[in-house]
N, C-alpha and C. Protein backbone atom coordinates (compact mmCIF):
# COMPACT_ATOMS: atom_id res chain seq x y z
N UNK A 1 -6.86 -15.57 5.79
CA UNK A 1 -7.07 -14.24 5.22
C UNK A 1 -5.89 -13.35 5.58
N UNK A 2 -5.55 -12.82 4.33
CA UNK A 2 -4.48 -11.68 4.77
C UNK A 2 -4.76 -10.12 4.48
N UNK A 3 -4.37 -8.96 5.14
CA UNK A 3 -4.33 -7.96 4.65
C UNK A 3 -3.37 -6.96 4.27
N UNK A 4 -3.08 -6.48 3.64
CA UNK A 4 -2.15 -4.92 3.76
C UNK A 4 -2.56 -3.98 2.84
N UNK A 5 -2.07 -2.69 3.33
CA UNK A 5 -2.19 -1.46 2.81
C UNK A 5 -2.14 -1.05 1.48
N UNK A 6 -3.39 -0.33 1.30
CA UNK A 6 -2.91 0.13 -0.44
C UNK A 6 -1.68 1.21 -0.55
N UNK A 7 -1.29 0.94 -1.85
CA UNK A 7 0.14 2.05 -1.69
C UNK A 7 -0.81 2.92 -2.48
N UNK A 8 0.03 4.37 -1.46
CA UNK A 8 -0.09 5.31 -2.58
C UNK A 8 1.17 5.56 -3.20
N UNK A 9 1.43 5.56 -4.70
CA UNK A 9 2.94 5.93 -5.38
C UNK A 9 2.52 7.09 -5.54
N UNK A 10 3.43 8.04 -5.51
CA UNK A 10 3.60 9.65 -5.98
C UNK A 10 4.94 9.58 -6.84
N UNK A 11 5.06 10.26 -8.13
CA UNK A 11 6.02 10.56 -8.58
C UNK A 11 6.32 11.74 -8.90
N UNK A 12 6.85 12.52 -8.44
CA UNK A 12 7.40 14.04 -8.37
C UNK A 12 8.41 14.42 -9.85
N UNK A 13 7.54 14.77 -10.94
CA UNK A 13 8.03 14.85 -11.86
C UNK A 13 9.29 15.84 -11.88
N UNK A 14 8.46 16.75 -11.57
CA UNK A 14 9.68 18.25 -11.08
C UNK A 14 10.91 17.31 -11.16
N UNK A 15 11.08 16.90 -9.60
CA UNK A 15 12.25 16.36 -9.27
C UNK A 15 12.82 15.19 -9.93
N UNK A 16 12.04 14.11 -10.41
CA UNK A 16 12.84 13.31 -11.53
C UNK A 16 13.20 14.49 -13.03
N UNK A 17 12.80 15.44 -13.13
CA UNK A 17 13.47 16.21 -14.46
C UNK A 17 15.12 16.55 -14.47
N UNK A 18 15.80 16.37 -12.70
CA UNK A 18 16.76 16.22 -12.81
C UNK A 18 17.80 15.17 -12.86
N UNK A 19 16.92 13.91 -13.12
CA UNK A 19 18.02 12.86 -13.33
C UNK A 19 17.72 12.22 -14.57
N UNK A 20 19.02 12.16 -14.80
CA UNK A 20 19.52 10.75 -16.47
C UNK A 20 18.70 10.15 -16.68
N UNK A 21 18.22 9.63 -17.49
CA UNK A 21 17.64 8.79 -18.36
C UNK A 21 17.95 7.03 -17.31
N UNK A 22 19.26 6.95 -17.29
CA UNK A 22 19.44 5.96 -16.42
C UNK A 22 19.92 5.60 -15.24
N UNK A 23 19.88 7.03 -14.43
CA UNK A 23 18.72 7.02 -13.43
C UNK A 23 17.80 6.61 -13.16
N UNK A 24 17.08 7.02 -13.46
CA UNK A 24 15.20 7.12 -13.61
C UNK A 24 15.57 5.27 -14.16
N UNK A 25 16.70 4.64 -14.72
CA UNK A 25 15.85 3.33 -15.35
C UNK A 25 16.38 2.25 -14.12
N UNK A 26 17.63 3.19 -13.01
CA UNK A 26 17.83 2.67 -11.85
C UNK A 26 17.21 2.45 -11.06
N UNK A 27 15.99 3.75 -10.63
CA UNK A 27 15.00 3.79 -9.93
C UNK A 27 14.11 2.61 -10.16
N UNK A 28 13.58 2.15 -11.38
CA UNK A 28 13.29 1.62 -11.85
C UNK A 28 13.24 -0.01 -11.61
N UNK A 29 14.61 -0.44 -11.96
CA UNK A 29 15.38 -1.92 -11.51
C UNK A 29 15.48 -2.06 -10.30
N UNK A 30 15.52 -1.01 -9.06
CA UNK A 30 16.12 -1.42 -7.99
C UNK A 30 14.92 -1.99 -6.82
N UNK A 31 13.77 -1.25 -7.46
CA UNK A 31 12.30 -1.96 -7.10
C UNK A 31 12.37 -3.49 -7.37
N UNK A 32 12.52 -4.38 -6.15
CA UNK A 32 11.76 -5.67 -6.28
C UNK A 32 10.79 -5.92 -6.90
N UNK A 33 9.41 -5.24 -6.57
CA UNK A 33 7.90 -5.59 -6.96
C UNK A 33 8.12 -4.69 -8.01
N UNK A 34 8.64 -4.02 -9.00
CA UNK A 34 8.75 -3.63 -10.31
C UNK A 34 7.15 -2.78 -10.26
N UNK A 35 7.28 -1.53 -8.97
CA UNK A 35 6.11 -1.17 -9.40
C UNK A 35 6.53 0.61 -10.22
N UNK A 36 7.25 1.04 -11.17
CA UNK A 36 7.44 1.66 -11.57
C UNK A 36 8.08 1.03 -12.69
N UNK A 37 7.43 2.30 -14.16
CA UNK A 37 8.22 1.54 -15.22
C UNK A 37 8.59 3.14 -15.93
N UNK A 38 9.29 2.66 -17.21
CA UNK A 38 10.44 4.60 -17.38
C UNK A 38 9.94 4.44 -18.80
N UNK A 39 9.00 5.76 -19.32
CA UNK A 39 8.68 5.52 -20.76
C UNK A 39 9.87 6.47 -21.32
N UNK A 40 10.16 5.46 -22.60
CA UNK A 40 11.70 5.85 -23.24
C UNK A 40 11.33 7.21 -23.90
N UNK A 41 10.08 7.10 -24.67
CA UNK A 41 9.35 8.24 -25.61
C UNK A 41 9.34 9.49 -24.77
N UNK A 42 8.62 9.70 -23.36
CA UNK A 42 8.62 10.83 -22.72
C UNK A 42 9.52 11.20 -22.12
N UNK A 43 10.33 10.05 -21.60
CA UNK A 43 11.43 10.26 -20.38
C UNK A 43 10.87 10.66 -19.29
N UNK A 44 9.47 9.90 -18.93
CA UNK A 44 8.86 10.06 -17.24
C UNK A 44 9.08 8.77 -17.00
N UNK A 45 8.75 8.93 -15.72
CA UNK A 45 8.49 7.38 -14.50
C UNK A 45 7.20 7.34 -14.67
N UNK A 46 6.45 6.07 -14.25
CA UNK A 46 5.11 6.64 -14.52
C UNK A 46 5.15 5.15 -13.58
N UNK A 47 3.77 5.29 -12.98
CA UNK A 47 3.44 4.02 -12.44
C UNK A 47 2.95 3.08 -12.86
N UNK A 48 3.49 1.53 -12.53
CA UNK A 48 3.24 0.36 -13.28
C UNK A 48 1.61 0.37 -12.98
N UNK A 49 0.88 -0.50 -14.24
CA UNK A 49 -0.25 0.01 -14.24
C UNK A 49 -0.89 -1.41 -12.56
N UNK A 50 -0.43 -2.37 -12.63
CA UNK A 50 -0.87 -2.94 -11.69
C UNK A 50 0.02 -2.75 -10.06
N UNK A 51 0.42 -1.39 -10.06
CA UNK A 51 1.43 -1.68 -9.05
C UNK A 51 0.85 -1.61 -7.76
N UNK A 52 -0.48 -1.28 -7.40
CA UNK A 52 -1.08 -1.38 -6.06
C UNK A 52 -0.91 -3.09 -5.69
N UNK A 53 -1.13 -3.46 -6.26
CA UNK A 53 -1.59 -5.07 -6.58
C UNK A 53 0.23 -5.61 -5.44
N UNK A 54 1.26 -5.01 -6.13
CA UNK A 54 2.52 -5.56 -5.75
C UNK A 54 3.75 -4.89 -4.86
N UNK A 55 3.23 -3.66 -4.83
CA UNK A 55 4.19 -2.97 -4.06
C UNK A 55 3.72 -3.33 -2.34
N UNK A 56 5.39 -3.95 -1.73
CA UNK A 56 5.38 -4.46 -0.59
C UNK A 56 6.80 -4.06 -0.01
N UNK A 57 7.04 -3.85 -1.09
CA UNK A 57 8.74 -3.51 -0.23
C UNK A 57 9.30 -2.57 -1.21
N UNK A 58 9.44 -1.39 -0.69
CA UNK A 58 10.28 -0.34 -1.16
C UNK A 58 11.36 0.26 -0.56
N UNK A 59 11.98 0.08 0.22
CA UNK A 59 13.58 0.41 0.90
C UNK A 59 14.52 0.61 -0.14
N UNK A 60 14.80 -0.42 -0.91
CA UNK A 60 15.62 -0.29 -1.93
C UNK A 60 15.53 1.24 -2.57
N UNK A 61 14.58 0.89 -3.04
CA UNK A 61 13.90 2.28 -3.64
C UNK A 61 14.07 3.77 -2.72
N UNK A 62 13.61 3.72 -1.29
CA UNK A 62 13.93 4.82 -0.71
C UNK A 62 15.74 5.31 -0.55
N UNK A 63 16.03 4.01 -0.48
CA UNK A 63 17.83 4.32 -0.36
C UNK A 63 18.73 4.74 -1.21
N UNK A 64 18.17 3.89 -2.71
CA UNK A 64 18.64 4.43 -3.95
C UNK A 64 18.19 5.95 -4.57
N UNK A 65 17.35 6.41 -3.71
CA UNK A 65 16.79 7.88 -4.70
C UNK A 65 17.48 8.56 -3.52
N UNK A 66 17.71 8.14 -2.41
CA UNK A 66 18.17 9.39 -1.35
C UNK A 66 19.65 9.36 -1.60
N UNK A 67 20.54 8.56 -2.08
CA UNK A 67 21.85 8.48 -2.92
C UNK A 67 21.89 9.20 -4.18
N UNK A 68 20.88 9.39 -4.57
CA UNK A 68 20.93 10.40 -5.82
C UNK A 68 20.95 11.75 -5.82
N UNK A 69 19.83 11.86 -4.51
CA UNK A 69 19.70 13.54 -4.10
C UNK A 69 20.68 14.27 -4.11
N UNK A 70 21.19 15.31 -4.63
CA UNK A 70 22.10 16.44 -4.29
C UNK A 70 22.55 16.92 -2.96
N UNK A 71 21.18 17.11 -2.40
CA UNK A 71 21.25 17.16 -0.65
C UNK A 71 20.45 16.45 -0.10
N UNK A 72 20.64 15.59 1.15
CA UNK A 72 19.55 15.14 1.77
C UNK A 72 18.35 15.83 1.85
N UNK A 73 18.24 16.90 2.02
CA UNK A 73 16.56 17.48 2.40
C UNK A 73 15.96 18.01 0.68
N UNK A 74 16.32 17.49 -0.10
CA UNK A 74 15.43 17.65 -1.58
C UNK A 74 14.34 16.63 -1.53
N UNK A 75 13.42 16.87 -2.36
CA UNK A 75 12.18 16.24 -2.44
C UNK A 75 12.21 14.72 -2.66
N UNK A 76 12.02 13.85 -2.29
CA UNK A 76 12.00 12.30 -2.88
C UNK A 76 11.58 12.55 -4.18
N UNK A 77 12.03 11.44 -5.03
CA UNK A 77 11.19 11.25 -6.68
C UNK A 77 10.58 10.83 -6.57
N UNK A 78 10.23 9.68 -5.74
CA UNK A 78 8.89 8.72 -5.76
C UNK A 78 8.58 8.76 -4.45
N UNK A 79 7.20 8.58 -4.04
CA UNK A 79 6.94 8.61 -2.27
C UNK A 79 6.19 7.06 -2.87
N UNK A 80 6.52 6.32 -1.69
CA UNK A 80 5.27 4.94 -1.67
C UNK A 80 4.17 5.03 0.04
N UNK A 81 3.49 6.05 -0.06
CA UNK A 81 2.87 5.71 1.46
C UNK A 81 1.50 5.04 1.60
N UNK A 82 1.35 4.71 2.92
CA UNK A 82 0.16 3.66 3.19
C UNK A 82 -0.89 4.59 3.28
N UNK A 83 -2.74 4.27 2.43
CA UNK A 83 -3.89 4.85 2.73
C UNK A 83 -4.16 4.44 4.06
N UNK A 84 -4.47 5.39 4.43
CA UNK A 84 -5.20 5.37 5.92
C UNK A 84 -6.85 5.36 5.64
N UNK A 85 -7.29 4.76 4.53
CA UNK A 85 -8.75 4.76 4.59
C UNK A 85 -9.26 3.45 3.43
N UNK A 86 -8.44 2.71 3.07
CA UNK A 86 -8.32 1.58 1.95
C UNK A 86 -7.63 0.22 2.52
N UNK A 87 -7.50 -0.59 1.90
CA UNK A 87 -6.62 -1.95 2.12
C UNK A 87 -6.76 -2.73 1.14
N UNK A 88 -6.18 -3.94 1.22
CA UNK A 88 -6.36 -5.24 -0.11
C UNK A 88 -6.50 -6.48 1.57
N UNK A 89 -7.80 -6.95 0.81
CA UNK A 89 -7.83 -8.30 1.99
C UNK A 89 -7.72 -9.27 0.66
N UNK A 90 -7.50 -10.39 1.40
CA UNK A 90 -7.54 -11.66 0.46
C UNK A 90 -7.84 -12.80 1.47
N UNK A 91 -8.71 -13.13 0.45
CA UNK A 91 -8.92 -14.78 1.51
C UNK A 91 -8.82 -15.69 0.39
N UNK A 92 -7.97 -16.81 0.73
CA UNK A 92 -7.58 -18.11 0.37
C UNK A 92 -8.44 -19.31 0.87
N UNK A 93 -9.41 -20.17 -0.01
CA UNK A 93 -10.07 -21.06 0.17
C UNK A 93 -9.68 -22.61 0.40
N UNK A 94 -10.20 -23.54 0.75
CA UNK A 94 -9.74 -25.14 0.71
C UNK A 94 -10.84 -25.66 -0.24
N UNK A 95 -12.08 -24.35 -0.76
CA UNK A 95 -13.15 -24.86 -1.88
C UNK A 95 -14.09 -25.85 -0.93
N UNK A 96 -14.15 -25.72 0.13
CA UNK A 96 -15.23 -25.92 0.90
C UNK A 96 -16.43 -24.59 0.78
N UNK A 97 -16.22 -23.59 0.93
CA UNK A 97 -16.98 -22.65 0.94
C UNK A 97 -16.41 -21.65 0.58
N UNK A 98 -16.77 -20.93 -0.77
CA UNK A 98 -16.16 -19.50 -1.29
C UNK A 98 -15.68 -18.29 -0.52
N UNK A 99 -14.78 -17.57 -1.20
CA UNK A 99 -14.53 -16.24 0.01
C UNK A 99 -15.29 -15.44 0.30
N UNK A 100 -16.45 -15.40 -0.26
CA UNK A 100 -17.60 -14.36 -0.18
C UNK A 100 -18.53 -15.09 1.07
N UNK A 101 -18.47 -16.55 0.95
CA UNK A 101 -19.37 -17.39 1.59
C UNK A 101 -18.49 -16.64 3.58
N UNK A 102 -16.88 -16.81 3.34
CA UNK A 102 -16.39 -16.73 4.66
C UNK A 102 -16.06 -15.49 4.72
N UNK A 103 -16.31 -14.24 4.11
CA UNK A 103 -16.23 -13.35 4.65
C UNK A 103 -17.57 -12.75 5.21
N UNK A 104 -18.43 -13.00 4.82
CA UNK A 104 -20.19 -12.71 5.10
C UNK A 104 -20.24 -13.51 6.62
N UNK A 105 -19.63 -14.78 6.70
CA UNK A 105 -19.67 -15.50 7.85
C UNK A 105 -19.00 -14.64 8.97
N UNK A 106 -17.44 -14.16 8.26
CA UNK A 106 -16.88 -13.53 9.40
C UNK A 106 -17.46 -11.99 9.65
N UNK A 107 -17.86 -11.89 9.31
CA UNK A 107 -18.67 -10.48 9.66
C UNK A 107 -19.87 -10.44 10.42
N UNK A 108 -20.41 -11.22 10.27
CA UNK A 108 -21.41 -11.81 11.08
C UNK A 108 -21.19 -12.48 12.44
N UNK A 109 -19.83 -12.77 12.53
CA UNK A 109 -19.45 -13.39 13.96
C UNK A 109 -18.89 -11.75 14.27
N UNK A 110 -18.31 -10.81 13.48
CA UNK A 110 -17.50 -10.13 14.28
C UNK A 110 -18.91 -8.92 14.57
N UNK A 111 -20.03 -8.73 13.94
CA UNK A 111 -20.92 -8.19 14.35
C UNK A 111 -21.77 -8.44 15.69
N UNK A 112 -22.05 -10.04 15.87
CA UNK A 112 -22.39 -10.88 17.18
C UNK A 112 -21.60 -10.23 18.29
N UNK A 113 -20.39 -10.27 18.12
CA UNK A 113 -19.39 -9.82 19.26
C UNK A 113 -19.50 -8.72 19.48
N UNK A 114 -19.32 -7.53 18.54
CA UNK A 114 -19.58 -6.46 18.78
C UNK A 114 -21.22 -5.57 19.43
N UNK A 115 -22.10 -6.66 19.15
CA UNK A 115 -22.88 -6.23 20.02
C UNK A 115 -23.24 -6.56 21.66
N UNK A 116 -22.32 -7.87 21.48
CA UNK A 116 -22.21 -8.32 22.95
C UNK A 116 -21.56 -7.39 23.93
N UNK A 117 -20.59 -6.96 23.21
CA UNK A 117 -19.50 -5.91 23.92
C UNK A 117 -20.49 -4.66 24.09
N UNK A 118 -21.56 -4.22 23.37
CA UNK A 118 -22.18 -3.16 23.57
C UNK A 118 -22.91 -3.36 24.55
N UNK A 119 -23.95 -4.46 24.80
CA UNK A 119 -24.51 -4.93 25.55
C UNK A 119 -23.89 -5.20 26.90
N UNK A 120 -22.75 -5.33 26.99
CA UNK A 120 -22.14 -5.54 28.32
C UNK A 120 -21.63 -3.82 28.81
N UNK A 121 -20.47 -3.03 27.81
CA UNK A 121 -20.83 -1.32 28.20
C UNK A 121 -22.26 -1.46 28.95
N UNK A 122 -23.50 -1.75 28.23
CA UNK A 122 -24.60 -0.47 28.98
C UNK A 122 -25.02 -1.22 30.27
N UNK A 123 -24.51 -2.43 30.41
CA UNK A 123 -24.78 -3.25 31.56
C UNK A 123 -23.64 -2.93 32.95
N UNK A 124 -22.35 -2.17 32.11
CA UNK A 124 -21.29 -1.61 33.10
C UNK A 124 -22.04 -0.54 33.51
N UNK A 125 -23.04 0.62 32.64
CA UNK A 125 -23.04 1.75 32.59
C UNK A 125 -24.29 2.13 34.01
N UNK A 126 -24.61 1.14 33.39
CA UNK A 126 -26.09 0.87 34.33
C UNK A 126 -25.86 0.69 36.03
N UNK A 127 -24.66 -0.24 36.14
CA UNK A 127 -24.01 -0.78 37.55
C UNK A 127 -23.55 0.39 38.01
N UNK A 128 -23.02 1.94 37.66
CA UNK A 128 -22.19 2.85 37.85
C UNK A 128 -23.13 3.76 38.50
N UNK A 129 -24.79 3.69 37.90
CA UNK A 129 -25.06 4.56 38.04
C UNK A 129 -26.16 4.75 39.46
């Protein structure tokens, strides 16, 4: 089982209104996980519609828009930050038993434990007092 963070993308329209057309299609390309795409019709950035799904690495992206800025302290065009209240888990099977089958399992062991650990607190709490 693996996990990581959902992205949040922000795109700061304001501030992309001041760059080129190909700019914005730089911003664009220089993303690995291609989670931004540039509609030709509006001339916005807009976010790829599956890009939670793929955004894992954005550096490129932070380095190439802070090379664009006029001054360092202007607004980013795009922010990619981590929810502090979301995630993407995934569990990968051998088809012995489904992921629903081993995540119900692992929750159930990590619930066991966690009450053991409670059970031992009130057994510290008890010795203290």
């Amino acid at each position: 089982a693996t996990y990581r963070f959902w992205p949040i993308i922000t795109i700061n329209q304001d501030a992309c209104s001041q760059l080129t057309s190909e700019q914005k299609q730089e911003l664009v390309d220089v993303c690995p996980d291609r989670i931004l795409e540039y509609n030709e019709v509006t001339g916005n950035l807009v976010v790829a519609e599956d890009a939670w799904d793929m955004a894992t690495y954005t550096e490129d992206l932070r380095v190439t828009q802070n090379m664009m800025k006029k001054r360092p302290e202007d607004d980013d065009f795009v922010t990619v930050e981590h929810s502090t209240d979301k995630f993407i888990f995934s569990v990968e099977t051998t088809g012995s038993m489904d992921a629903e089958e081993i995540l119900m399992a692992s929750l159930r062991v990590l619930k066991d434990k966690l009450n053991y650990m409670a059970q031992e607190v009130e057994k510290l709490k008890d010795m203290s007092m």
